[in-house]
Protein backbone atom coordinates (compact mmCIF):
# COMPACT_ATOMS: atom_id res chain seq x y z
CA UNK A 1 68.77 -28.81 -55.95
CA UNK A 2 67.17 -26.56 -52.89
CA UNK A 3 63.69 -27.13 -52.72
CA UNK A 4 62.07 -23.51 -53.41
CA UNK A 5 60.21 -22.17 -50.52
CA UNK A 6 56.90 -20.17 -50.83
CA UNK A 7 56.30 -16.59 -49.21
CA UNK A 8 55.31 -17.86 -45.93
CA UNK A 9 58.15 -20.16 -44.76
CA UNK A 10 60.42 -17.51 -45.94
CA UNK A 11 62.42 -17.21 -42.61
CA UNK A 12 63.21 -13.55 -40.57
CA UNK A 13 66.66 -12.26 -41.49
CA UNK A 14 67.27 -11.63 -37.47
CA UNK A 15 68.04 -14.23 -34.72
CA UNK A 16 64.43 -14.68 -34.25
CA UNK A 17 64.94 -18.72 -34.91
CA UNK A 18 67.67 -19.02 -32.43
CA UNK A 19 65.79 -16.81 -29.81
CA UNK A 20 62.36 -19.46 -30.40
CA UNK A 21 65.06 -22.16 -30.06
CA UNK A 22 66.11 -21.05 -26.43
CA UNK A 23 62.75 -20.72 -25.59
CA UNK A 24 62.18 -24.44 -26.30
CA UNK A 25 65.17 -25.64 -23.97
CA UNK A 26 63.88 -23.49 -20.98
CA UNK A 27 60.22 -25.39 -21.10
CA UNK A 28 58.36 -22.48 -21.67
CA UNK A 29 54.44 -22.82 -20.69
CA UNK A 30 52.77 -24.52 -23.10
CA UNK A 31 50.25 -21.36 -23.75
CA UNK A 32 51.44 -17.79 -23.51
CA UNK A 33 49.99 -17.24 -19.89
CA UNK A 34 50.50 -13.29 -20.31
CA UNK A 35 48.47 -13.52 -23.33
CA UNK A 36 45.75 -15.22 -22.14
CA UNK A 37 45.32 -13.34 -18.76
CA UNK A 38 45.52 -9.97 -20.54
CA UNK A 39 42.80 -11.50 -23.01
CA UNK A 40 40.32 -12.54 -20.06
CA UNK A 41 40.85 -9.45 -18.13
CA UNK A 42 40.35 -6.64 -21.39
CA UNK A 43 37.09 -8.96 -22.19
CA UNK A 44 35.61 -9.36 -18.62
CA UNK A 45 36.35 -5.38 -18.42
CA UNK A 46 34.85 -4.76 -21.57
CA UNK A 47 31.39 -6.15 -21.00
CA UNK A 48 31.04 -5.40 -17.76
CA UNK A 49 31.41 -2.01 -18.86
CA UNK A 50 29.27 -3.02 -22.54
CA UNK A 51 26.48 -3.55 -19.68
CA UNK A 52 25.79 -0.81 -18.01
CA UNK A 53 26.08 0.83 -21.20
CA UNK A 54 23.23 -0.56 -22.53
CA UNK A 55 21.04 -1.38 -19.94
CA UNK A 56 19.10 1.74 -20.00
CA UNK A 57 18.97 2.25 -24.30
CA UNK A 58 16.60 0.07 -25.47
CA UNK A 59 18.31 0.16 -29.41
CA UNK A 60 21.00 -2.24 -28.10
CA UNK A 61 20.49 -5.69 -26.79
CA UNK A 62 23.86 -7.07 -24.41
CA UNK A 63 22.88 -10.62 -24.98
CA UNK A 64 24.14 -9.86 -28.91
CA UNK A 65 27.48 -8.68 -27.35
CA UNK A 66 27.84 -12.22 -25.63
CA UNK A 67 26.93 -13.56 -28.21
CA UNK A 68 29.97 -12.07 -29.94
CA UNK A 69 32.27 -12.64 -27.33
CA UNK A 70 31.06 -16.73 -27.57
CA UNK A 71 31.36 -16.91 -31.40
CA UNK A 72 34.42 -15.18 -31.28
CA UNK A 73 35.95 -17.11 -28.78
CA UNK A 74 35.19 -20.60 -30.57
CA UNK A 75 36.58 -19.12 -33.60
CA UNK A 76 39.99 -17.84 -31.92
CA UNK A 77 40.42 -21.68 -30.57
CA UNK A 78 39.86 -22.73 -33.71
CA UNK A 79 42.30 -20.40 -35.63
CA UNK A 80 44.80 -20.76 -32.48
CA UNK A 81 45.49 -24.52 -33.86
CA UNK A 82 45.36 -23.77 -37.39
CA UNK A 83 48.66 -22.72 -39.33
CA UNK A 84 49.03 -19.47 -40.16
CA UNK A 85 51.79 -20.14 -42.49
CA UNK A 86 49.49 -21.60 -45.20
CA UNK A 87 47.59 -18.14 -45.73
CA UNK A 88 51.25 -16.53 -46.90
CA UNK A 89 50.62 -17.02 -50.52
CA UNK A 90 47.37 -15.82 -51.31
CA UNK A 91 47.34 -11.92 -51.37
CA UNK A 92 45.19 -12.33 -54.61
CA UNK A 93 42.42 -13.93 -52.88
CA UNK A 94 42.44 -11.70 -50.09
CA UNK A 95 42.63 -9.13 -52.31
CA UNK A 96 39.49 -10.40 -54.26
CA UNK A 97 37.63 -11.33 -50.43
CA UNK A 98 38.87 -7.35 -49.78
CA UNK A 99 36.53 -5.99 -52.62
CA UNK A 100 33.36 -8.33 -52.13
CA UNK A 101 33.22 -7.43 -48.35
CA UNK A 102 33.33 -4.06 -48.54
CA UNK A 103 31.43 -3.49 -51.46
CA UNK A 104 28.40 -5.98 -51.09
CA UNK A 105 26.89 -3.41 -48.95
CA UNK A 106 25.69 -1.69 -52.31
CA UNK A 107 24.01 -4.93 -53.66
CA UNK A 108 20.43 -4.11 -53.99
CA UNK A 109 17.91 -6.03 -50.85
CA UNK A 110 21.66 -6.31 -48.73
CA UNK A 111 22.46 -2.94 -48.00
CA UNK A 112 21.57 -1.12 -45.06
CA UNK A 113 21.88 2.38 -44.70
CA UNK A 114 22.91 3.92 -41.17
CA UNK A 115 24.26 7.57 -39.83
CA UNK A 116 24.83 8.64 -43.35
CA UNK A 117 26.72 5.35 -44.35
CA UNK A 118 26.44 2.53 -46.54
CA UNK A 119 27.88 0.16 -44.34
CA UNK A 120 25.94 -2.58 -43.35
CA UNK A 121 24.19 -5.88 -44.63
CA UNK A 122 21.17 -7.16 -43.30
CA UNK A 123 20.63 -11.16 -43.99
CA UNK A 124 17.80 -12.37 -43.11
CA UNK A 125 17.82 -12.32 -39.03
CA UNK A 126 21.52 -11.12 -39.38
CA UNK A 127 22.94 -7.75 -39.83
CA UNK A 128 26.97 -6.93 -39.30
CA UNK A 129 29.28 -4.71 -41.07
CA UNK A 130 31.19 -6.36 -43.54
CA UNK A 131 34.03 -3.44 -43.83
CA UNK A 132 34.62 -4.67 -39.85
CA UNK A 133 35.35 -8.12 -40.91
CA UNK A 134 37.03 -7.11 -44.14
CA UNK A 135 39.76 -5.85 -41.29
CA UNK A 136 41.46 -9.14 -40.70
CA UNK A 137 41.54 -9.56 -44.66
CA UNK A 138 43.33 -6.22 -44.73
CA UNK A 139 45.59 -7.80 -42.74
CA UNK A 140 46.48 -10.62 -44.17
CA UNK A 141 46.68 -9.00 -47.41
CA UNK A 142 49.12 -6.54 -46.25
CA UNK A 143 51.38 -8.97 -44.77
CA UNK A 144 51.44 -11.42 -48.10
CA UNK A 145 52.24 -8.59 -50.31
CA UNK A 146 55.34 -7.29 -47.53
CA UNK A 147 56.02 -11.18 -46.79
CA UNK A 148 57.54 -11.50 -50.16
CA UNK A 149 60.11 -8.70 -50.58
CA UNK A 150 62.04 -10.58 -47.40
CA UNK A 151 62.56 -7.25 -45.40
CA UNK A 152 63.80 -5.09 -48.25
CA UNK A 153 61.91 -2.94 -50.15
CA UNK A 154 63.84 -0.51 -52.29
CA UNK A 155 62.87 -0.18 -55.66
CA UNK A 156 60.77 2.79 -56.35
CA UNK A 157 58.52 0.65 -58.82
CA UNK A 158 57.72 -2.28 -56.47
CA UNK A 159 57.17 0.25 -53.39
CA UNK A 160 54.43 2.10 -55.91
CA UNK A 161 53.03 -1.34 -56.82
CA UNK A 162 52.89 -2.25 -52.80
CA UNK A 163 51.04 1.12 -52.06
CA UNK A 164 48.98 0.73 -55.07
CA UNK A 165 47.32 -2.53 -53.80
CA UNK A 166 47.08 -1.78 -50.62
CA UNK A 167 45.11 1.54 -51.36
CA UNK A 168 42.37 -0.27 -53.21
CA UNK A 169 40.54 -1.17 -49.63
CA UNK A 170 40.46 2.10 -48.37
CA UNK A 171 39.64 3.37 -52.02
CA UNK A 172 36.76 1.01 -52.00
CA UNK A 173 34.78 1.67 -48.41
CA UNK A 174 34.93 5.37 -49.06
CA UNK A 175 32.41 4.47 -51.23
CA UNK A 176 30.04 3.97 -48.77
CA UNK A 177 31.64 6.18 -47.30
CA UNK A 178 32.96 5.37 -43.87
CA UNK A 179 36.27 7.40 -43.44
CA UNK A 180 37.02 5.97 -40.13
CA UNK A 181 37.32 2.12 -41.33
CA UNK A 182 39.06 3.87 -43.94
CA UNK A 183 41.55 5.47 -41.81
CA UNK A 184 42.38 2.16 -40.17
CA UNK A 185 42.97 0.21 -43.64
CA UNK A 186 45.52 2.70 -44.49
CA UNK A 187 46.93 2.45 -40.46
CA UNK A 188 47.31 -0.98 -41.33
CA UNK A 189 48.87 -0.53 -44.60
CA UNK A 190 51.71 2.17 -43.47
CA UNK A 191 52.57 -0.41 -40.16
CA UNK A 192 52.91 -3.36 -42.96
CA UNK A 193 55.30 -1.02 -45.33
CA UNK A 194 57.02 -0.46 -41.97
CA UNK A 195 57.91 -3.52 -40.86
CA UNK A 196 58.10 -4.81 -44.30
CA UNK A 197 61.37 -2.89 -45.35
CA UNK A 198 60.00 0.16 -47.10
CA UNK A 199 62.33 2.98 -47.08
CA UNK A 200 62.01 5.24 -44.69
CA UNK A 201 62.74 7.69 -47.39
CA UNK A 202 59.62 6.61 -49.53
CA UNK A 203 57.37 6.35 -46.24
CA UNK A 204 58.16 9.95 -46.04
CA UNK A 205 57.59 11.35 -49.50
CA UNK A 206 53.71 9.14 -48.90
CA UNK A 207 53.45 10.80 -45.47
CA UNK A 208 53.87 14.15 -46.96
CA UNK A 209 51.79 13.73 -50.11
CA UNK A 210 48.97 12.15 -47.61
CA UNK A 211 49.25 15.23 -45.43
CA UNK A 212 49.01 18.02 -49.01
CA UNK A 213 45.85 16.11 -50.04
CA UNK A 214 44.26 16.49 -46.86
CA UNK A 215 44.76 19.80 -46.63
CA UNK A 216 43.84 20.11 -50.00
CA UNK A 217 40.92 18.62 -49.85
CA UNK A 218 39.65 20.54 -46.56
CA UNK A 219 40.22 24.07 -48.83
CA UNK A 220 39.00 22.82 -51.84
CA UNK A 221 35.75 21.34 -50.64
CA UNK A 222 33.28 24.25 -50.17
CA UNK A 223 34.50 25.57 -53.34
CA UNK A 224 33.48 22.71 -55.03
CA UNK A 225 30.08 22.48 -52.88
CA UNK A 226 29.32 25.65 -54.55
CA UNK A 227 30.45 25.28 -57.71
CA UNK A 228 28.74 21.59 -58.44
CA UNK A 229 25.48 22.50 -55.68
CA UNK A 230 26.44 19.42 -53.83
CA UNK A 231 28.67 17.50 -51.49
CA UNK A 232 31.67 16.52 -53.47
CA UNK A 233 34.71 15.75 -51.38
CA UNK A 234 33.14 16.08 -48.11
CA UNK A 235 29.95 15.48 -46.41
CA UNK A 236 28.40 18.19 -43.89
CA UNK A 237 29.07 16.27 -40.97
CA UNK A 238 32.68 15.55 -41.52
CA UNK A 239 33.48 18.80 -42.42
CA UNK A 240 31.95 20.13 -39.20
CA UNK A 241 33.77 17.36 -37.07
CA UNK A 242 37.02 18.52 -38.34
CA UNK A 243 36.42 22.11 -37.48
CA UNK A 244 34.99 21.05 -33.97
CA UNK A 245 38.64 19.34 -33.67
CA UNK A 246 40.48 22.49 -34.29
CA UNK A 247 37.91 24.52 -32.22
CA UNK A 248 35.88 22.84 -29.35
CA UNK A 249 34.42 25.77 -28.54
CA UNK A 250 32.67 25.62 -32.14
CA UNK A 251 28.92 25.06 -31.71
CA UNK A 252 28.66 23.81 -28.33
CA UNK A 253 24.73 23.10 -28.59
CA UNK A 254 24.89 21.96 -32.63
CA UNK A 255 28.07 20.05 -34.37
CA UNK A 256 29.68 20.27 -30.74
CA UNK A 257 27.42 18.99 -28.85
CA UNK A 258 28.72 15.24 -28.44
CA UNK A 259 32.52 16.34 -27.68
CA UNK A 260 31.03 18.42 -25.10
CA UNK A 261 29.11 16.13 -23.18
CA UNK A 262 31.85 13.43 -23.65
CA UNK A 263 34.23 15.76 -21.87
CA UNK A 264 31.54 16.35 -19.05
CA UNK A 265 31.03 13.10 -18.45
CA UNK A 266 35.01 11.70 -18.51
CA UNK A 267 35.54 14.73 -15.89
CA UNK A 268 32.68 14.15 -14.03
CA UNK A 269 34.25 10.73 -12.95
CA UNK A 270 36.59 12.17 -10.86
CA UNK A 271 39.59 9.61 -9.64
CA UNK A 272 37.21 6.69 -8.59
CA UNK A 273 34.10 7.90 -10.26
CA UNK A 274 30.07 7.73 -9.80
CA UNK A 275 30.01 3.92 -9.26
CA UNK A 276 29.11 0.60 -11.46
CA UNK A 277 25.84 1.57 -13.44
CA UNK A 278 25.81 5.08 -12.21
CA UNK A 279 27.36 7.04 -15.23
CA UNK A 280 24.30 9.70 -15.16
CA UNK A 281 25.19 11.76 -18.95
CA UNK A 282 24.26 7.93 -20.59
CA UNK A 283 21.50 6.70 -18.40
CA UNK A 284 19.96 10.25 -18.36
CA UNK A 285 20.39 10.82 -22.74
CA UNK A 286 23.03 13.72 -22.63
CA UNK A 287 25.61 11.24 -24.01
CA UNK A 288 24.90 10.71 -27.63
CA UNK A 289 26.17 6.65 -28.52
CA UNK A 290 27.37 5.80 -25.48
CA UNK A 291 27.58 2.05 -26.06
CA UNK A 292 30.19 2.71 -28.93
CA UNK A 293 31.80 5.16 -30.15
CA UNK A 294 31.56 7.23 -26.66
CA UNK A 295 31.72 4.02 -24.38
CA UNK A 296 35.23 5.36 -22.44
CA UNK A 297 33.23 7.84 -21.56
CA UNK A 298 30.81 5.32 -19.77
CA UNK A 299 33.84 3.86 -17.44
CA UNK A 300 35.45 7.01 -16.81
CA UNK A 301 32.52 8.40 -15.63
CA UNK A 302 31.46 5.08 -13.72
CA UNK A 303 35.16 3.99 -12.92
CA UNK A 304 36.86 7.46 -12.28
CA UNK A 305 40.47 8.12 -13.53
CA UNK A 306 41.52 4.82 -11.74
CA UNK A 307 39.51 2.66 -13.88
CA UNK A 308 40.66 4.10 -17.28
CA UNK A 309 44.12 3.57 -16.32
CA UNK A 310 43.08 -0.10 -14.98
CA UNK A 311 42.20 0.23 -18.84
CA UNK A 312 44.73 1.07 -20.13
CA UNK A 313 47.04 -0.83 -18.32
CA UNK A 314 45.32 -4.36 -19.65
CA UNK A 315 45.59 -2.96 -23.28
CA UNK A 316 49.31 -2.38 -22.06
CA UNK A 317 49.50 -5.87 -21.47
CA UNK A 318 47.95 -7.48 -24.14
CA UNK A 319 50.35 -5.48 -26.72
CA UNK A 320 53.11 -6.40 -24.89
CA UNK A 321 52.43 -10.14 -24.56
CA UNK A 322 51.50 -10.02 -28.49
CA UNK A 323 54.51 -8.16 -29.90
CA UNK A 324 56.83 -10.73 -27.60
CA UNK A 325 54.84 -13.38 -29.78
CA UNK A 326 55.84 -11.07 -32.58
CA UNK A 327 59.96 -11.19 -31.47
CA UNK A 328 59.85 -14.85 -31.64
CA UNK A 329 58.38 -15.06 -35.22
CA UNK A 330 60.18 -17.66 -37.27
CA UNK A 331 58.48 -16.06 -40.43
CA UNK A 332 58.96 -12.64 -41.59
CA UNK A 333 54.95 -13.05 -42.59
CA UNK A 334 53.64 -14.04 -39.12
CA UNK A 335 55.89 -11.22 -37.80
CA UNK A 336 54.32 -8.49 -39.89
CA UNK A 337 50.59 -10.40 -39.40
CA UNK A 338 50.88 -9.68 -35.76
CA UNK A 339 52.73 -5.97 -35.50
CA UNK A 340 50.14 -5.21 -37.84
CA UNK A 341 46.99 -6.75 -35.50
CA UNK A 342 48.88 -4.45 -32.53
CA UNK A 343 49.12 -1.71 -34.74
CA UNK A 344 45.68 -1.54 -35.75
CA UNK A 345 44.38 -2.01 -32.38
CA UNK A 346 46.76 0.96 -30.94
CA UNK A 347 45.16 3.11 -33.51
CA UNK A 348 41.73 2.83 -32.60
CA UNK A 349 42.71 2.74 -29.27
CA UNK A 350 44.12 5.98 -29.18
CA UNK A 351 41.58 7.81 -31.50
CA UNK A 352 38.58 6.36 -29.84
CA UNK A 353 39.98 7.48 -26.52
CA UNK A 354 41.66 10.71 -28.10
CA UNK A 355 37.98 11.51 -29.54
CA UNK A 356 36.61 11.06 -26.73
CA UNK A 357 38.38 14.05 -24.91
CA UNK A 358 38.96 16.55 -27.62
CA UNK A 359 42.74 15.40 -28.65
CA UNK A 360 41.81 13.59 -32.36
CA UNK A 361 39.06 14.54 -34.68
CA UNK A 362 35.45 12.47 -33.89
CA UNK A 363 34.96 9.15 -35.99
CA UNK A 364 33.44 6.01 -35.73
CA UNK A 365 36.31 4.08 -34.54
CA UNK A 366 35.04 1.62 -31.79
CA UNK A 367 37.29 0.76 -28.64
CA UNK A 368 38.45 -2.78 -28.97
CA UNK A 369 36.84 -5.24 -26.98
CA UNK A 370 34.79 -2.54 -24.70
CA UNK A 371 32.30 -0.81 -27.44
CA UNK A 372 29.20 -2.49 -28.40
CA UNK A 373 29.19 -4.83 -31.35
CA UNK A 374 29.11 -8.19 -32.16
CA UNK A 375 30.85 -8.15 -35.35
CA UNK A 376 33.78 -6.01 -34.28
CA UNK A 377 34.02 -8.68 -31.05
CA UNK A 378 34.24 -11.79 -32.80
CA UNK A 379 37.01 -9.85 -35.65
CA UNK A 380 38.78 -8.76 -32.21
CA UNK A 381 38.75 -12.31 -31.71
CA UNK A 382 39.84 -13.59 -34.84
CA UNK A 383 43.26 -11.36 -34.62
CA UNK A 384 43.65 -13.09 -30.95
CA UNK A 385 43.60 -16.56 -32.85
CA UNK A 386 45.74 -15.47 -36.08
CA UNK A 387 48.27 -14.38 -33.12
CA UNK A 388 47.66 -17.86 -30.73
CA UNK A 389 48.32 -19.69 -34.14
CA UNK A 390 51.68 -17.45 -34.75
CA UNK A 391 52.71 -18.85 -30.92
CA UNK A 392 52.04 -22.22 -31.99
CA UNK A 393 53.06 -22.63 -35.43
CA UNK A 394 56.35 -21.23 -34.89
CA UNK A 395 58.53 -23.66 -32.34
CA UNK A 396 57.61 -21.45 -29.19
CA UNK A 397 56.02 -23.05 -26.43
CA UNK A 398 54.86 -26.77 -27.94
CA UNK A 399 53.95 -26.15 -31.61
CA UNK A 400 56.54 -27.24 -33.79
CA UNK A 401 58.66 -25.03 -35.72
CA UNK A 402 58.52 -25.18 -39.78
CA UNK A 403 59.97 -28.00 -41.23
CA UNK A 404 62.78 -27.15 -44.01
């Protein structure tokens, strides 16, 4: 009788094994070179850039962000050799890890209160935001729950259940509320239904019912305001940040004040910019947050339109080198782990940078690897060693492939 095999040796139904098989007979490099080069040049970039930054704001403190960047990278090593495979059947627990990180916030003495958000923890010397690290949870949740319908997903009632459980994260940290952690949950969860084997019909039919209840919500808001002499749907400032994305002429000197000077100061960069430490709307207080959520605006204005495409280009690389990891998969899990580790770090890509020059609506969402923070550093690193162990643990390069 077959031996029964659990979620996460359940193998790809493509030629993924055979392709990780010819890899082996041509002696690839034992390490992903690619990888690691586009790793060491996005984090050299980044804090070079997290520097200057911060060197004239006295609220942030660089030696934390190296200290990220160290306790991240001993925790990628350590993740790189561990197998990925035996986190496939425990969506529960994630699930469960999901809902105590994002919630403890709210525990009385723990919670710490900051730009209108419930967000953070504070234990004893150490203070980090546990909805950053509840992230690569997400993750891993997503890709249990997809990992076990095998690359199908048809039936209406198992799609529901899918969406169902993967809505419970975002349901929970708009509690605090932080809409743009929330947005990247459900990023996360629509990439994992993706690769997964959703329909495409019932991705639609969500799409569209997302897309109503946004709009609905926007209209419905200040009627509600009035009626209940509160905020109800929407707070002040997120309702004003939407309309300064449909109009950035909209209160130039009030609610549009940081989109303004973030588009003065990418500009003002010119093609090779102002020069290393030189970026004059930070160091002179015009530029509201530079070290995070407006830090692009930091190296354009220091680096010029040469050095956000430099940018760009290692991000370029690093998703490239990670979604060829991706191709090789043995598992459908580590497959959907990694596309969904790209995915999420393509959408904060592009709406930290599109936020930054007036093409997406302003949020919180930090640039990976360049925008100050120690916690979202060492989860950037974590998703580097959940990938390294995919390489490893799947017979590419010299890890050995799954036994049967």
């Amino acid at each position: 009788m077959a031996r029964m095999r659990t979620i996460s040796q359940m193998r790809r139904p493509d030629a993924a094994m055979n392709r990780a098989a010819r890899i082996r007979k041509r002696g690839d490099f034992p390490v992903p070179i690619p990888f690691i080069v586009s790793i060491a040049l996005v984090t050299v970039y980044g804090l070079i850039v997290s520097f200057s930054a911060t060197a004239n704001d006295p609220d942030y403190n660089f030696t934390r962000q190296l200290m990220g960047v160290l306790v991240g990278a001993v925790l990628m090593v350590l993740l790189w050799r561990f197998d990925f495979r035996q986190l496939g059947d425990y969506a529960t627990v994630f699930m469960v890890v999901n809902i105590v990180l994002i919630l403890s916030p709210h525990l009385p003495l723990l919670g710490v209160e900051s730009n209108g958000a419930l967000s953070w923890v504070h234990i004893g010397p150490a203070r980090f935001q546990p909805g950053e690290f509840a992230k690569v949870t997400v993750i891993l949740m997503d890709a249990c729950i997809m990992a076990k319908y095998r690359g199908k997903l048809d039936d209406p009632r198992e799609y529901l259940k899918a969406l169902g459980l993967m809505s419970v994260p975002f349901i929970c940290i708009m509690t605090q509320p932080d809409l743009g952690t929330g947005l990247v949950y459900l990023f996360i969860a629509g990439i994992a239904l993706l690769i997964g084997g959703a329909r495409p019909k019932y991705l639609g039919i969500t799409v569209g019912v997302v897309v109503v209840l946004v709009v609905a919500v926007f209209l419905l808001d200040p009627v509600l305001d009035a009626a209940m002499g509160r905020d109800v749907l929407l707070k002040d400032y997120q309702r004003a940040r939407l309309l300064v994305f449909m109009d950035s002429t909209y209160d130039t000197s009030g609610d549009g004040y940081n989109l303004t000077q973030a588009k003065i100061a990418v500009g003002s960069g010119g093609l090779l910019g102002k020069g290393f430490m030189n970026a004059t709307q930070s160091t002179l207080g015009f530029l509201p947050e530079a070290p995070t959520d407006f830090v692009f605006c930091v190296l354009a204005e220091e680096f010029g339109f040469l050095g956000a495409l430099a940018l760009l280009a290692m991000y370029l690389g690093l998703i490239i080198s990670s979604l060829r990891i991706a191709r090789n998969s043995q598992s459908l899990f580590g497959l959907i782990l990694v596309v969904c580790i790209v995915g999420m770090w393509c959408f904060q890509i592009l709406e930290n940078i599109g936020m930054d020059i007036g093409l997406m609506p302003i949020t919180g969402i930090p640039l990976p690897f360049v925008s100050y923070g120690s916690s979202f550093m060492v989860v950037n690193f974590i998703c580097l060693g959940l990938i390294g162990s995919v390489w490893v643990h799947n017979g590419v390069g010299f890890g050995k492939g799954r036994s049967e």
